[in-house]
Protein backbone atom coordinates (compact mmCIF):
# COMPACT_ATOMS: atom_id res chain seq x y z
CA UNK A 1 4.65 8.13 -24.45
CA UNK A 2 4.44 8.29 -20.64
CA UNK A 3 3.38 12.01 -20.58
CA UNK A 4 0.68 11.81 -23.16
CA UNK A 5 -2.69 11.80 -22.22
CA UNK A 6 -5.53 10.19 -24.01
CA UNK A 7 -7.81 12.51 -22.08
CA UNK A 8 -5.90 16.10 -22.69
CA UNK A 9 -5.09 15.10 -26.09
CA UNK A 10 -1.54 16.08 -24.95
CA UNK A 11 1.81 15.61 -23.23
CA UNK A 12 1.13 16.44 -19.54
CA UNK A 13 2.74 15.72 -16.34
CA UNK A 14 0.51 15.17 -12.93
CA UNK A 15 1.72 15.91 -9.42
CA UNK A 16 -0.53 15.35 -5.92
CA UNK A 17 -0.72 17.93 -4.13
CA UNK A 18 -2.42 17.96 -0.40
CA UNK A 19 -3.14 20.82 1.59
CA UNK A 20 -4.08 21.81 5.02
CA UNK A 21 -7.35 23.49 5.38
CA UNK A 22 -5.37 27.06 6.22
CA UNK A 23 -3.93 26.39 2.51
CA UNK A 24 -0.63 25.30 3.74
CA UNK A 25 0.77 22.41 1.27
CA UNK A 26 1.66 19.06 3.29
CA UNK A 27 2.24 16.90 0.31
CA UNK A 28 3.75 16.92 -2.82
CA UNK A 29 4.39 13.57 -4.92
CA UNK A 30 6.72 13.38 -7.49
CA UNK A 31 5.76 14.10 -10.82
CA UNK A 32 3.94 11.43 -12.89
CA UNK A 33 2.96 11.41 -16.75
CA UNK A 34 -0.12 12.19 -17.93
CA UNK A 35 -1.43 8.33 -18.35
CA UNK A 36 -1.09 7.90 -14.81
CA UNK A 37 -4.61 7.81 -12.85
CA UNK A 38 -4.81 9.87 -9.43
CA UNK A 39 -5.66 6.85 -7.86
CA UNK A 40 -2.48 5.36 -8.89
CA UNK A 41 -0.07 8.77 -7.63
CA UNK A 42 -1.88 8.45 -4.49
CA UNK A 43 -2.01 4.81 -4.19
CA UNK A 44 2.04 4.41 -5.09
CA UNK A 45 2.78 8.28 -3.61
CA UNK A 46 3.15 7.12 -0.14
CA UNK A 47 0.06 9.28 0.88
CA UNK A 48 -1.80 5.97 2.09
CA UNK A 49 0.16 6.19 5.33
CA UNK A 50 -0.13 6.34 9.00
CA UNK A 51 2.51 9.01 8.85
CA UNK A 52 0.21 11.25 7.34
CA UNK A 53 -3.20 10.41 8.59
CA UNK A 54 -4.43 9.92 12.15
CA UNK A 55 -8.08 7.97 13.22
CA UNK A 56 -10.58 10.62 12.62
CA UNK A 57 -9.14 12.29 9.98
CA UNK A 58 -11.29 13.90 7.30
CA UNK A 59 -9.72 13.79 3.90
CA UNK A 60 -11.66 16.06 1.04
CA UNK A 61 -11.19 15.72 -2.53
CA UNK A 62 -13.02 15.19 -5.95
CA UNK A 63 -15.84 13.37 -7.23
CA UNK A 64 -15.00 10.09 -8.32
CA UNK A 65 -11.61 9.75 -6.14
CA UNK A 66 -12.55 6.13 -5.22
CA UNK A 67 -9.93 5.65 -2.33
CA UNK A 68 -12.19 5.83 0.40
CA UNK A 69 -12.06 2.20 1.58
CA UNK A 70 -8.24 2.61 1.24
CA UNK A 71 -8.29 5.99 3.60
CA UNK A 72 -10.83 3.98 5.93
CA UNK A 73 -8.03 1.03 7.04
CA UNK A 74 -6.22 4.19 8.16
CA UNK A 75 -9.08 5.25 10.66
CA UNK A 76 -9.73 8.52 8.24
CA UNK A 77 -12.66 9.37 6.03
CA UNK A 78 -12.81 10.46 3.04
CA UNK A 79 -15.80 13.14 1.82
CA UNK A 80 -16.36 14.05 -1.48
CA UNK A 81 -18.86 16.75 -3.22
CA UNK A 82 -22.34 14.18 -4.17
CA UNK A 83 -22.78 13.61 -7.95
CA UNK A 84 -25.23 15.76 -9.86
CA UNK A 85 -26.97 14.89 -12.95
């Protein structure tokens, strides 16, 4: 029941994955099931971490990735493509 998503319509398993700009992967979270939101892998991932993220740091990702007050305590800002109708 864990991997089964409402969304898909089937049993999936999600993984976040971040990458430098030169494509080289610099995270990788362990693999979540399908009902799991991205803003809960990310939040409970360990991603969210001064570790990983200096002042100034730009973070891309997808519309509707609402973490951007969470990547601001950090110092780092987080830019996403502008909705479109």
């Amino acid at each position: 029941a864990k991997t089964y998503s409402n969304y898909k319509k089937w049993t999936t398993a999600k993984y976040f994955i971040a990458c430098h700009p030169s494509g080289g992967i610099t995270f990788l979270s362990k693999g979540w099931g399908g009902r799991a939101s991205d803003v809960h892998i990310v939040r409970q991932s360990g991603f969210l971490s001064s570790s990983y993220h200096q002042p100034g740091d730009q973070i891309l990702a997808d519309r509707g990735f609402t973490l951007g007050e969470d990547f601001a305590v950090l110092g780092a800002h987080l830019i996403m493509p502008a909705f479109t109708l």
